[in-house]
PDB file of N, CA and C in Angstrom:
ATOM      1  N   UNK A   1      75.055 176.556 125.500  1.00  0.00           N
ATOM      2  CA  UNK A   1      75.473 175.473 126.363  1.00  0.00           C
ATOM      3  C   UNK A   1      74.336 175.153 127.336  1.00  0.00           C
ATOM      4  N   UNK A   2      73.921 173.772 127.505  1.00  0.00           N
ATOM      5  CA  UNK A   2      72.683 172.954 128.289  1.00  0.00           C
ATOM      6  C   UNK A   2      73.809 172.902 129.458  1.00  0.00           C
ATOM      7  N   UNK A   3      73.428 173.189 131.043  1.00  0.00           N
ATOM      8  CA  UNK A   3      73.771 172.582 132.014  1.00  0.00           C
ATOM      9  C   UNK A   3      72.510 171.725 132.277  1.00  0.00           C
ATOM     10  N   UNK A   4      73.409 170.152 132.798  1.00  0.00           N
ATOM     11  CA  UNK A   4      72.980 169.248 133.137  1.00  0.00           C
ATOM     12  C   UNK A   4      72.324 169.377 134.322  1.00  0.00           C
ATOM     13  N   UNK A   5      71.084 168.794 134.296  1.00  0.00           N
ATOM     14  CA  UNK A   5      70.091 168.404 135.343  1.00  0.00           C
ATOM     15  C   UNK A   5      70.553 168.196 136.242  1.00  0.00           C
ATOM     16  N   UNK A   6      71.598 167.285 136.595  1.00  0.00           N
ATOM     17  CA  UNK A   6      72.220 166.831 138.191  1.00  0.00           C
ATOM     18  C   UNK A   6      72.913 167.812 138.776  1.00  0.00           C
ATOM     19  N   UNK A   7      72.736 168.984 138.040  1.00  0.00           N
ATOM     20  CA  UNK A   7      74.059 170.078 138.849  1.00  0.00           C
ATOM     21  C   UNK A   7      72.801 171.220 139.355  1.00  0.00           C
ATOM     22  N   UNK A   8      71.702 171.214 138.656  1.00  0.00           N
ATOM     23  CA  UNK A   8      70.655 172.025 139.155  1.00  0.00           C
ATOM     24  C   UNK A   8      69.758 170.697 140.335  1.00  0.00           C
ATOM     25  N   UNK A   9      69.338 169.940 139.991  1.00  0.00           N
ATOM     26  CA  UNK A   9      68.806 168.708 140.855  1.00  0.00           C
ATOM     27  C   UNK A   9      68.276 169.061 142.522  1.00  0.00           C
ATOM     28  N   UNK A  10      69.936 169.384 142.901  1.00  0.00           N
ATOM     29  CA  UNK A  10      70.091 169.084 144.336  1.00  0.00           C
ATOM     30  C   UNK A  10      69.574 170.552 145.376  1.00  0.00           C
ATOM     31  N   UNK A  11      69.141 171.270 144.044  1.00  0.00           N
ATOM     32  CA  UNK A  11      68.237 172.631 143.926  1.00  0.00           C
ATOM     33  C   UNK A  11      67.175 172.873 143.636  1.00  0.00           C
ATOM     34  N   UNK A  12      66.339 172.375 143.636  1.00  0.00           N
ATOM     35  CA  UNK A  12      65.262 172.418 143.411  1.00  0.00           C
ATOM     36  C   UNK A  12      63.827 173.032 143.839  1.00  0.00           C
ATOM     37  N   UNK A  13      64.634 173.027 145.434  1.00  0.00           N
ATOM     38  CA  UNK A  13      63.589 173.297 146.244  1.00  0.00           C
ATOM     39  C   UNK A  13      63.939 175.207 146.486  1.00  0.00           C
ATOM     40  N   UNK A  14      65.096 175.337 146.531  1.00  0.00           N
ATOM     41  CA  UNK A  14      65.211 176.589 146.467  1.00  0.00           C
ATOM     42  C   UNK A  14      64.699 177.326 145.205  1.00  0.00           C
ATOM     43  N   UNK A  15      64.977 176.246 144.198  1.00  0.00           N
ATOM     44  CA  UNK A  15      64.703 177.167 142.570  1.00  0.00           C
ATOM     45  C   UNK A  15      63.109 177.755 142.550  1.00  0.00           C
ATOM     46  N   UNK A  16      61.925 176.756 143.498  1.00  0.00           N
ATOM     47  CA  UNK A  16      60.348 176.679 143.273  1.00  0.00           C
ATOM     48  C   UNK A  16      60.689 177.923 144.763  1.00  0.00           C
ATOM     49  N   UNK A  17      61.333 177.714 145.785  1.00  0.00           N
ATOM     50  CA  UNK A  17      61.155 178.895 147.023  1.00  0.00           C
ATOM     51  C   UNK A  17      61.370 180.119 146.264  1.00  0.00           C
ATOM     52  N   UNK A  18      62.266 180.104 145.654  1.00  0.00           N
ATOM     53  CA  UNK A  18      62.665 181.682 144.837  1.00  0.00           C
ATOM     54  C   UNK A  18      61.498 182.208 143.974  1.00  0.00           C
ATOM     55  N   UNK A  19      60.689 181.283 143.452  1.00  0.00           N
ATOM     56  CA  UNK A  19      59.880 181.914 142.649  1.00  0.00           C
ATOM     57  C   UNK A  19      58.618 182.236 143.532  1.00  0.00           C
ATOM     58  N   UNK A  20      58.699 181.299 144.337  1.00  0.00           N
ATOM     59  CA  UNK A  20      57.304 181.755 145.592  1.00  0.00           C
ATOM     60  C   UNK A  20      57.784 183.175 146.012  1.00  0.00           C
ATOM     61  N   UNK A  21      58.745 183.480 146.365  1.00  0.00           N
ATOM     62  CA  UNK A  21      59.489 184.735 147.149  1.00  0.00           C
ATOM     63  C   UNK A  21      58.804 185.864 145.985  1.00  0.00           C
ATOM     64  N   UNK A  22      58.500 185.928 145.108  1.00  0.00           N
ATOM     65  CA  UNK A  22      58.247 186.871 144.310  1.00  0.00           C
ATOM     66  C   UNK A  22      56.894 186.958 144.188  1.00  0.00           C
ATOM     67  N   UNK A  23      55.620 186.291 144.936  1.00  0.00           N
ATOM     68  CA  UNK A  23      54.412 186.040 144.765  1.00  0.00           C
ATOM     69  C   UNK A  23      53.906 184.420 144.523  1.00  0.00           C
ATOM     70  N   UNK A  24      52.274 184.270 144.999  1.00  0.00           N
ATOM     71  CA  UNK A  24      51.448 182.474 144.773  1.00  0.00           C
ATOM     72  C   UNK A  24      51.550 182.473 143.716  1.00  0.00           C
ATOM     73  N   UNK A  25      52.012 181.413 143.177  1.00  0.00           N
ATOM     74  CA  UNK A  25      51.767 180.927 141.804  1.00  0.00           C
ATOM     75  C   UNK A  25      51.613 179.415 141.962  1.00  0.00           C
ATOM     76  N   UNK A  26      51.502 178.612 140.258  1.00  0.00           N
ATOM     77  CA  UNK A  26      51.013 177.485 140.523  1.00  0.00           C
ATOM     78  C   UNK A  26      51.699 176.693 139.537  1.00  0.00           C
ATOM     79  N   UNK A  27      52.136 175.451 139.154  1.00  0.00           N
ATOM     80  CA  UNK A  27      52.711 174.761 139.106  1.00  0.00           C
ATOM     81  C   UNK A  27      53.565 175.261 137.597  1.00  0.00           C
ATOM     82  N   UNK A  28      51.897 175.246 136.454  1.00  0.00           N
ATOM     83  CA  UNK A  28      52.910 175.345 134.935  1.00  0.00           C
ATOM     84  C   UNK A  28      53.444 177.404 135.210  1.00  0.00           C
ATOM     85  N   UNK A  29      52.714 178.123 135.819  1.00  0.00           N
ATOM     86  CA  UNK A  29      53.348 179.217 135.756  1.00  0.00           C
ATOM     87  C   UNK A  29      54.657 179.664 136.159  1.00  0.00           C
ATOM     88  N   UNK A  30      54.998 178.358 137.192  1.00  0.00           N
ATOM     89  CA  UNK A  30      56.115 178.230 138.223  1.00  0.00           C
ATOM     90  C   UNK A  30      57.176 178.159 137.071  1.00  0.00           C
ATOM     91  N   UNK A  31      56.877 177.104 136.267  1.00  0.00           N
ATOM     92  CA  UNK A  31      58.090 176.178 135.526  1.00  0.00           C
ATOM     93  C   UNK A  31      57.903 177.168 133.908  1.00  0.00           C
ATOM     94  N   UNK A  32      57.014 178.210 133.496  1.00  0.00           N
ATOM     95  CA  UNK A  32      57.482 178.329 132.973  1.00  0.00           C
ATOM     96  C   UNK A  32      58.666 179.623 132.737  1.00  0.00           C
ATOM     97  N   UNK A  33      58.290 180.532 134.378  1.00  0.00           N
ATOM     98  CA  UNK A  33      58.988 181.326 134.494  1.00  0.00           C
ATOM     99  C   UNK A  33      60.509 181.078 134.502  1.00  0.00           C
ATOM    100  N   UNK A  34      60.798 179.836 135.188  1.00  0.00           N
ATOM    101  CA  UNK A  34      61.905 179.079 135.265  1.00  0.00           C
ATOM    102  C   UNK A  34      62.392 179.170 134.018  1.00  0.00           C
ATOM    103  N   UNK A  35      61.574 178.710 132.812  1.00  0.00           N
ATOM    104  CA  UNK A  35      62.057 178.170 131.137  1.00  0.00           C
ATOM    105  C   UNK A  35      62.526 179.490 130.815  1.00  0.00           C
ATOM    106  N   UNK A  36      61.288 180.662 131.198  1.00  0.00           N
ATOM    107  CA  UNK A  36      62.282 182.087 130.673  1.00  0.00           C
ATOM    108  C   UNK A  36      63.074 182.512 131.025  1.00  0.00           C
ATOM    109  N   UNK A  37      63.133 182.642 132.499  1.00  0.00           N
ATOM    110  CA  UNK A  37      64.426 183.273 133.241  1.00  0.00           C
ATOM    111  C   UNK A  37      66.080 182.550 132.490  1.00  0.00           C
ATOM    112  N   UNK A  38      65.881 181.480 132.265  1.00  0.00           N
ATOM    113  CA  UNK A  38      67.133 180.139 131.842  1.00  0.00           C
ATOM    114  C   UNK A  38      67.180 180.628 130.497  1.00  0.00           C
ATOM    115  N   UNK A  39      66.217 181.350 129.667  1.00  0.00           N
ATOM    116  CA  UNK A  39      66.658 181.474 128.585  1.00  0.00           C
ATOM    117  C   UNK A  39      66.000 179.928 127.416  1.00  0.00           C
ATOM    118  N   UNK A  40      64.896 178.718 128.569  1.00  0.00           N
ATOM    119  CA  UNK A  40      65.034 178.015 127.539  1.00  0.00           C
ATOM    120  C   UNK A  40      66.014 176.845 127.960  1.00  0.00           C
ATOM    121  N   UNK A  41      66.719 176.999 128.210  1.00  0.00           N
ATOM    122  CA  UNK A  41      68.058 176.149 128.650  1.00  0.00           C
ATOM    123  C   UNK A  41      67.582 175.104 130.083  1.00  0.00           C
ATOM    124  N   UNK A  42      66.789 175.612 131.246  1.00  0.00           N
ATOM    125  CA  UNK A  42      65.978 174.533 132.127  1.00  0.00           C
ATOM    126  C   UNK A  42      64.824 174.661 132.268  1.00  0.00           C
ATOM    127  N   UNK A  43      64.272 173.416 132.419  1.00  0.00           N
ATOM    128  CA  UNK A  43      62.875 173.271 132.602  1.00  0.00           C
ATOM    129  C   UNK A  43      62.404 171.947 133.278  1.00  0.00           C
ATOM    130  N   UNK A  44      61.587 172.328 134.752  1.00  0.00           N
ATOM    131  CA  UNK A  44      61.865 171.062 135.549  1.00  0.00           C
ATOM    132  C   UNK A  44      60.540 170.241 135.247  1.00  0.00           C
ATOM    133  N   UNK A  45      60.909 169.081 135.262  1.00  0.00           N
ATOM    134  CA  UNK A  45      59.720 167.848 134.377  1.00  0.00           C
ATOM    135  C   UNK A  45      58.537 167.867 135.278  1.00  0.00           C
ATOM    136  N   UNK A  46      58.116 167.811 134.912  1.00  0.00           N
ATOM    137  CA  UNK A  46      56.023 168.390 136.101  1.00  0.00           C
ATOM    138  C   UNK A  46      56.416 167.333 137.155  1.00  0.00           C
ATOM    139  N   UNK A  47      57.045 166.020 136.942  1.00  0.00           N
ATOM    140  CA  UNK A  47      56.741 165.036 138.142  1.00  0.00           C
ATOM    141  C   UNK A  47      57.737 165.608 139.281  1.00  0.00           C
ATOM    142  N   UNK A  48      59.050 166.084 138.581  1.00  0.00           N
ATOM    143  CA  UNK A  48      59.584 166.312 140.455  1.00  0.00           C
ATOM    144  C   UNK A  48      59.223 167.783 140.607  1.00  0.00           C
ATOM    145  N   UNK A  49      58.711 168.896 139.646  1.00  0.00           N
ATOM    146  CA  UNK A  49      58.023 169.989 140.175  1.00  0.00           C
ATOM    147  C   UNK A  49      57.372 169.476 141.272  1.00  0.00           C
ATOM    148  N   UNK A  50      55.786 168.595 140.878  1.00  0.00           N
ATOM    149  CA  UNK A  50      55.125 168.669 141.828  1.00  0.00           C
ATOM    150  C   UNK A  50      55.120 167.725 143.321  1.00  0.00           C
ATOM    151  N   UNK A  51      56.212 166.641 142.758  1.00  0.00           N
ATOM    152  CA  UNK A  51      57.151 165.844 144.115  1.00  0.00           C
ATOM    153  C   UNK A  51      57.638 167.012 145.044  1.00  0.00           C
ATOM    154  N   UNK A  52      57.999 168.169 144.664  1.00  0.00           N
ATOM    155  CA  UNK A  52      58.762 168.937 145.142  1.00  0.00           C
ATOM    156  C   UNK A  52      57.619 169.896 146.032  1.00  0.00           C
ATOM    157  N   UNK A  53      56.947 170.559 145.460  1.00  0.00           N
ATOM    158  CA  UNK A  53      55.966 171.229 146.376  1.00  0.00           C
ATOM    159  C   UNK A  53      55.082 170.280 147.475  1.00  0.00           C
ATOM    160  N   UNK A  54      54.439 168.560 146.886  1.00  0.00           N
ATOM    161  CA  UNK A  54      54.484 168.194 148.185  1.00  0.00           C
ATOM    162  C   UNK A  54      55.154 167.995 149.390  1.00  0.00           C
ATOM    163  N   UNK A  55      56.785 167.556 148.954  1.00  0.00           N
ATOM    164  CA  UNK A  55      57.797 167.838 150.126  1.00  0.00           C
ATOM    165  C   UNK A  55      57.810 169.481 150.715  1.00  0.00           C
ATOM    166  N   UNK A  56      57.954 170.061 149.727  1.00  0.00           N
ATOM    167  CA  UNK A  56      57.564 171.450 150.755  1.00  0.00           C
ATOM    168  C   UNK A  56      56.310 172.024 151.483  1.00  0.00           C
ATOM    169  N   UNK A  57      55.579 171.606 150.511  1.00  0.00           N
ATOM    170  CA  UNK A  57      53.981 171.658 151.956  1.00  0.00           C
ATOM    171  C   UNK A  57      54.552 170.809 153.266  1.00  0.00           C
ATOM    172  N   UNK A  58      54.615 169.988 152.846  1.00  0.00           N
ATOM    173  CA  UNK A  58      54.894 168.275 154.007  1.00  0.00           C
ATOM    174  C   UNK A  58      55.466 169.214 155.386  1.00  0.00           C
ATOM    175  N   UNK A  59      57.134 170.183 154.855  1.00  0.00           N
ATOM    176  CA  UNK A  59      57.754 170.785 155.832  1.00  0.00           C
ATOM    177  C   UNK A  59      57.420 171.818 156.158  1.00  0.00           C
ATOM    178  N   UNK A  60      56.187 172.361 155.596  1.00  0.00           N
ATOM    179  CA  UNK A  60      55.691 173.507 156.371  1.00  0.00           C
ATOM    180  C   UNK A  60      56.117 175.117 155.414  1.00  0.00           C
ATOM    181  N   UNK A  61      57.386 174.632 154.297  1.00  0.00           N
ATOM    182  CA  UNK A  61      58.091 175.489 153.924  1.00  0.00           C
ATOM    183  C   UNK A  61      56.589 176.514 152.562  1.00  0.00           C
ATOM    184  N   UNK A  62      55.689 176.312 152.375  1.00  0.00           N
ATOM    185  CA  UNK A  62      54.708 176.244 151.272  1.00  0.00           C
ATOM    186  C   UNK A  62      53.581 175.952 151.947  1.00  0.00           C
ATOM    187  N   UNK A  63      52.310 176.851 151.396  1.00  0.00           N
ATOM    188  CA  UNK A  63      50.716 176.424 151.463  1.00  0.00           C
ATOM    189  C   UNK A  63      50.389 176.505 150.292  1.00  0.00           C
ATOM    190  N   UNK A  64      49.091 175.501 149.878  1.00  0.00           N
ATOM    191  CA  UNK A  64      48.593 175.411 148.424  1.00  0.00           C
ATOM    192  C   UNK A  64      46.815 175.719 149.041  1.00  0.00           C
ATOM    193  N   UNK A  65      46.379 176.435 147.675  1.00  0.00           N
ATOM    194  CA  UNK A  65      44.913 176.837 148.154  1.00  0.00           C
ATOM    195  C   UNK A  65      44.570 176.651 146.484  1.00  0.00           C
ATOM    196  N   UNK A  66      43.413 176.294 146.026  1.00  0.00           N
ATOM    197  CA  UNK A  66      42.589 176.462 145.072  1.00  0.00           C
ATOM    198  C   UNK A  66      42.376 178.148 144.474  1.00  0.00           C
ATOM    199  N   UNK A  67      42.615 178.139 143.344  1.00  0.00           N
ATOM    200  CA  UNK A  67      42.460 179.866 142.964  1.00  0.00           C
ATOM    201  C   UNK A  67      40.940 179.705 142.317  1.00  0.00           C
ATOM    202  N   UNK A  68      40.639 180.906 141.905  1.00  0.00           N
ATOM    203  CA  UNK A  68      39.288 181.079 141.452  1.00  0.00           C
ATOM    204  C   UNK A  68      39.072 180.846 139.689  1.00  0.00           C
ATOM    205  N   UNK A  69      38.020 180.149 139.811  1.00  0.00           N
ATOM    206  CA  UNK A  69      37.607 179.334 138.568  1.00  0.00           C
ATOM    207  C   UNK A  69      37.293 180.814 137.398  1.00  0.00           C
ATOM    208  N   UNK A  70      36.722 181.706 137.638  1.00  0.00           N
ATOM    209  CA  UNK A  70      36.690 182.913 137.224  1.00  0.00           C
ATOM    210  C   UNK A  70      37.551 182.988 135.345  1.00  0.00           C
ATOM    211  N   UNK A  71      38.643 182.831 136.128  1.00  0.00           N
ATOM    212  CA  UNK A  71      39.810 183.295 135.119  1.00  0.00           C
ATOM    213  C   UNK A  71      40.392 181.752 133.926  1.00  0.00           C
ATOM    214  N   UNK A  72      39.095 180.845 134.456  1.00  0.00           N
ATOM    215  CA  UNK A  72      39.925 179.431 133.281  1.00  0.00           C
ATOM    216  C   UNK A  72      39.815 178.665 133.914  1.00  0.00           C
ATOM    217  N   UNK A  73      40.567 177.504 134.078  1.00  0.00           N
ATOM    218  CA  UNK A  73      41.099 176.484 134.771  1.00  0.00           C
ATOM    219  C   UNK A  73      41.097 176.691 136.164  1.00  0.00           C
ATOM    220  N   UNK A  74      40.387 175.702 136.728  1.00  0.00           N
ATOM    221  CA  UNK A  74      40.456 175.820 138.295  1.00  0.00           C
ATOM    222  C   UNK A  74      42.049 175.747 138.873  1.00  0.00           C
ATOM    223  N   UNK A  75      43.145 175.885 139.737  1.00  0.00           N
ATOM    224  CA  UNK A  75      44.607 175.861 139.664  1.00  0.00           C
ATOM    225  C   UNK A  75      45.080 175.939 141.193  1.00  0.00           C
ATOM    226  N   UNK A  76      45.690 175.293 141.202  1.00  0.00           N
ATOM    227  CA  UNK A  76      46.548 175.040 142.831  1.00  0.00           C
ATOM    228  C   UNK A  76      47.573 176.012 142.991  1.00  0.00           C
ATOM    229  N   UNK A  77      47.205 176.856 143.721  1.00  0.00           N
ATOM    230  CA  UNK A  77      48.300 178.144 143.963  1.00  0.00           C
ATOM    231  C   UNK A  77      48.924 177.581 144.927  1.00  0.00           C
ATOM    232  N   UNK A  78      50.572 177.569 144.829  1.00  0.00           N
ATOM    233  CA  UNK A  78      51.424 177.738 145.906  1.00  0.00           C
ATOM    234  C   UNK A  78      52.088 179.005 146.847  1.00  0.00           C
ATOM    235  N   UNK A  79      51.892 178.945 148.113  1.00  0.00           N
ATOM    236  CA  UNK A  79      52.324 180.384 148.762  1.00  0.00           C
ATOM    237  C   UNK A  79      53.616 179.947 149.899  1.00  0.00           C
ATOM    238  N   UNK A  80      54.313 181.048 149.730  1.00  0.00           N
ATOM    239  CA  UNK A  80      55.642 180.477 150.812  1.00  0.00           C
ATOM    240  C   UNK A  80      55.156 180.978 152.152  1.00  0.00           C
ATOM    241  N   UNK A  81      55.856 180.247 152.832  1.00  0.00           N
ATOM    242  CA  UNK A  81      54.946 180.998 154.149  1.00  0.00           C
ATOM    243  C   UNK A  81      56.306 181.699 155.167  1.00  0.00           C
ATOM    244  N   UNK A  82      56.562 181.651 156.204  1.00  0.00           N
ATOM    245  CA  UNK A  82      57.165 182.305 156.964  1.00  0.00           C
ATOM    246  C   UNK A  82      58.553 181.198 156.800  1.00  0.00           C
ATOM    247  N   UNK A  83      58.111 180.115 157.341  1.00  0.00           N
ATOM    248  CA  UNK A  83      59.172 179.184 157.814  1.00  0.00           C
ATOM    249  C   UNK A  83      60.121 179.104 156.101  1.00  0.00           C
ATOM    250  N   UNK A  84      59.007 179.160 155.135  1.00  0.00           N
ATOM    251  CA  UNK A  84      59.657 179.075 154.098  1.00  0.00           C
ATOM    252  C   UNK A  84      60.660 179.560 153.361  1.00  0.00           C
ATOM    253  N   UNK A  85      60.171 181.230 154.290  1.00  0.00           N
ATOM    254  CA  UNK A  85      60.964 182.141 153.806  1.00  0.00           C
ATOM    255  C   UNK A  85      62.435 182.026 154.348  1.00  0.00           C
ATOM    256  N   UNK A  86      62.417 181.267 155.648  1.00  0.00           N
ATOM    257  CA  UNK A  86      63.478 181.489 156.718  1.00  0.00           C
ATOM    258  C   UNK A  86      64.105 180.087 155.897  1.00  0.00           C
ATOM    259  N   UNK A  87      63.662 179.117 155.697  1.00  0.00           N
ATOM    260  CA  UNK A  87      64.861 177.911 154.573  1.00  0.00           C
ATOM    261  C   UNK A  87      65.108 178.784 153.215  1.00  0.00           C
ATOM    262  N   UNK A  88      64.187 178.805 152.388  1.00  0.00           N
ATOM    263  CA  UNK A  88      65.371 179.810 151.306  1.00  0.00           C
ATOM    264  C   UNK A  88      66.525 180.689 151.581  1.00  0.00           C
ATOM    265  N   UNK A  89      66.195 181.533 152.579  1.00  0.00           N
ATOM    266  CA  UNK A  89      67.139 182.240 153.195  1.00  0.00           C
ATOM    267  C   UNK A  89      68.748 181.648 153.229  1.00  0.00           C
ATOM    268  N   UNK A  90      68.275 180.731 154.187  1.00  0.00           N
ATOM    269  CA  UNK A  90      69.042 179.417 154.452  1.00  0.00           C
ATOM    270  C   UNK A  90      69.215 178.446 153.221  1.00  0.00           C
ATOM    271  N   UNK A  91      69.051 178.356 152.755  1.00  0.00           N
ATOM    272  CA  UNK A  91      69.425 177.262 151.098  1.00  0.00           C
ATOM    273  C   UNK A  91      70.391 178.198 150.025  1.00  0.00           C
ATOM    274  N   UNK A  92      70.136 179.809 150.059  1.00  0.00           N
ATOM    275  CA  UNK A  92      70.544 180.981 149.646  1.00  0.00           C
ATOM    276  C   UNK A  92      72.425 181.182 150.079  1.00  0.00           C
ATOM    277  N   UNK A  93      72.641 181.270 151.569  1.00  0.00           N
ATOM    278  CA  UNK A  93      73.593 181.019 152.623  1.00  0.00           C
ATOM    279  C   UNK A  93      73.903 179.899 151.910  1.00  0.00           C
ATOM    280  N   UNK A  94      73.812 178.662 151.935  1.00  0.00           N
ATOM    281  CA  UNK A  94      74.382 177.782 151.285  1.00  0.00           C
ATOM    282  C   UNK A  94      74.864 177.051 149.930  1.00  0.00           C
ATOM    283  N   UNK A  95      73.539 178.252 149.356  1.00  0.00           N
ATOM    284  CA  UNK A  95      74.496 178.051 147.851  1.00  0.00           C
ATOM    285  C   UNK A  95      75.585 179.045 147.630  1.00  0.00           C
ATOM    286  N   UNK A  96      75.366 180.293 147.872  1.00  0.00           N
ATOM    287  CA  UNK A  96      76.732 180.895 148.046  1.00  0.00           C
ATOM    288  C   UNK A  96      78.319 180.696 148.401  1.00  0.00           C
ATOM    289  N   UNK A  97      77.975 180.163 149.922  1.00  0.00           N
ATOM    290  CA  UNK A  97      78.960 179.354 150.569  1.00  0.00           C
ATOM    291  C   UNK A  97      79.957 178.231 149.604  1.00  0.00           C
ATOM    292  N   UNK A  98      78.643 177.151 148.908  1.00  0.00           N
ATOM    293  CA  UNK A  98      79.122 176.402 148.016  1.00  0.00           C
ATOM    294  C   UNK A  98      79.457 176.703 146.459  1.00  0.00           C
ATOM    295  N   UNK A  99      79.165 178.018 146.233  1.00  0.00           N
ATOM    296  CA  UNK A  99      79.533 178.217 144.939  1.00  0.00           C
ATOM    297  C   UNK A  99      80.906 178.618 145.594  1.00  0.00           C
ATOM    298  N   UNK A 100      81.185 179.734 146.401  1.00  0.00           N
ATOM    299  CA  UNK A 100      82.794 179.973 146.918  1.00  0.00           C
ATOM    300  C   UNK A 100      83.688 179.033 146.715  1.00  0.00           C
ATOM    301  N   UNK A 101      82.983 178.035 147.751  1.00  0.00           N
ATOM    302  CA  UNK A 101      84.305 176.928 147.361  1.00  0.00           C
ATOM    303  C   UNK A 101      84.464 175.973 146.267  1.00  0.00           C
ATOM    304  N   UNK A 102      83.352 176.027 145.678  1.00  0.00           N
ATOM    305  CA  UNK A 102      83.881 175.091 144.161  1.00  0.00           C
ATOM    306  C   UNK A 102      84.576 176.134 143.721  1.00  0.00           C
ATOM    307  N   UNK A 103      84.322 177.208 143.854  1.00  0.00           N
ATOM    308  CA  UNK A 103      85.419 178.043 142.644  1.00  0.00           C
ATOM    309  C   UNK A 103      86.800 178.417 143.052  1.00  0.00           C
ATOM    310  N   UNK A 104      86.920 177.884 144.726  1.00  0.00           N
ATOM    311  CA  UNK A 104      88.406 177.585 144.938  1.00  0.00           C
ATOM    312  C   UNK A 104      89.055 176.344 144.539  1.00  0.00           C
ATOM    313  N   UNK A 105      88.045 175.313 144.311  1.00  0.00           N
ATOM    314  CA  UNK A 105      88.177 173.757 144.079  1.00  0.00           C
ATOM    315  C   UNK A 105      88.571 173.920 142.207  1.00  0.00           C
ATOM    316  N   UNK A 106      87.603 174.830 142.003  1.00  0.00           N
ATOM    317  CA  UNK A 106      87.763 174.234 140.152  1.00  0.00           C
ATOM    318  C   UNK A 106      88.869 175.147 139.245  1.00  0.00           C
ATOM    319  N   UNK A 107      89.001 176.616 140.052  1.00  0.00           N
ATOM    320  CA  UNK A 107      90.013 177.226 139.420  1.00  0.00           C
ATOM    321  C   UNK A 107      90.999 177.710 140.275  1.00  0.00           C
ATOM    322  N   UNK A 108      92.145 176.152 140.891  1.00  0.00           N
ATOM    323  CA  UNK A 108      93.056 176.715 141.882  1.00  0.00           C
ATOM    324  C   UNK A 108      94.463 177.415 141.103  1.00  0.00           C
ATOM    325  N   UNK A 109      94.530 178.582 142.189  1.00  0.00           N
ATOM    326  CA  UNK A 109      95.492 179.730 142.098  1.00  0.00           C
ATOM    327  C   UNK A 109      95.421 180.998 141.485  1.00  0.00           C
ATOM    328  N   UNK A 110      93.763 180.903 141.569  1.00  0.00           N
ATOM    329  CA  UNK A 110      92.906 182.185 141.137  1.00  0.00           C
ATOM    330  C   UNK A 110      92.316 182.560 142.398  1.00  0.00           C
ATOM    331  N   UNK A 111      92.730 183.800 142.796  1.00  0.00           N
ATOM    332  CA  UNK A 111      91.473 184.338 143.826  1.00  0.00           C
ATOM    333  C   UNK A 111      90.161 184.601 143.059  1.00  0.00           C
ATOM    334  N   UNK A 112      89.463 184.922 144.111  1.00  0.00           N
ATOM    335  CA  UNK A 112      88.131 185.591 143.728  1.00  0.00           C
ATOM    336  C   UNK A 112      87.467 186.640 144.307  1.00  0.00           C
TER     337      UNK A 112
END
């Protein structure tokens, strides 16, 4: 089963913070860890990947630095920084929150 893009979408920015949280990486390494972790099943299209890390540089949440030519391809590493860490945190808190209550919303007269 494919879940649809619009239900991951409004996540996005947490999905690229989560993978910063684990170490710099850079754009195709970002997305393809994403493809494995999903199994294959998501994979976010390079244009709002990298829409997405400029909005998060923009807020401070992300720094990008040039990595060393050494190893291949010159490559734009992304790093989370402090503030960044403190919105995932916070985006984390709120997906929780909101998974709770859809699952009072979608399966009523089931606790959980």
């Amino acid at each position: 089963m494919s879940i649809a893009s619009d239900v991951i979408r409004g996540h996005t920015d947490a999905v690229i913070l989560a993978q910063l949280m684990l170490g710099d990486s850079y754009g195709y390494q970002i997305n393809r860890a994403i493809e494995l972790r999903t199994g294959g099943e998501y994979e976010l299209k390079e244009a709002t990947l990298y829409t997405a890390f400029r909005r998060l540089e923009q807020m401070g949440c992300i720094t990008s630095y040039w990595g060393d030519e050494s190893t291949g391809a010159r490559r734009r590493y992304y790093s989370i920084t402090p503030m960044g860490q403190q919105v995932y945190y916070a985006m984390l808190a709120e997906w929780d929150a909101s998974k709770r209550l859809l699952e009072t919303l979608i399966r009523p007269g089931q606790t959980s």
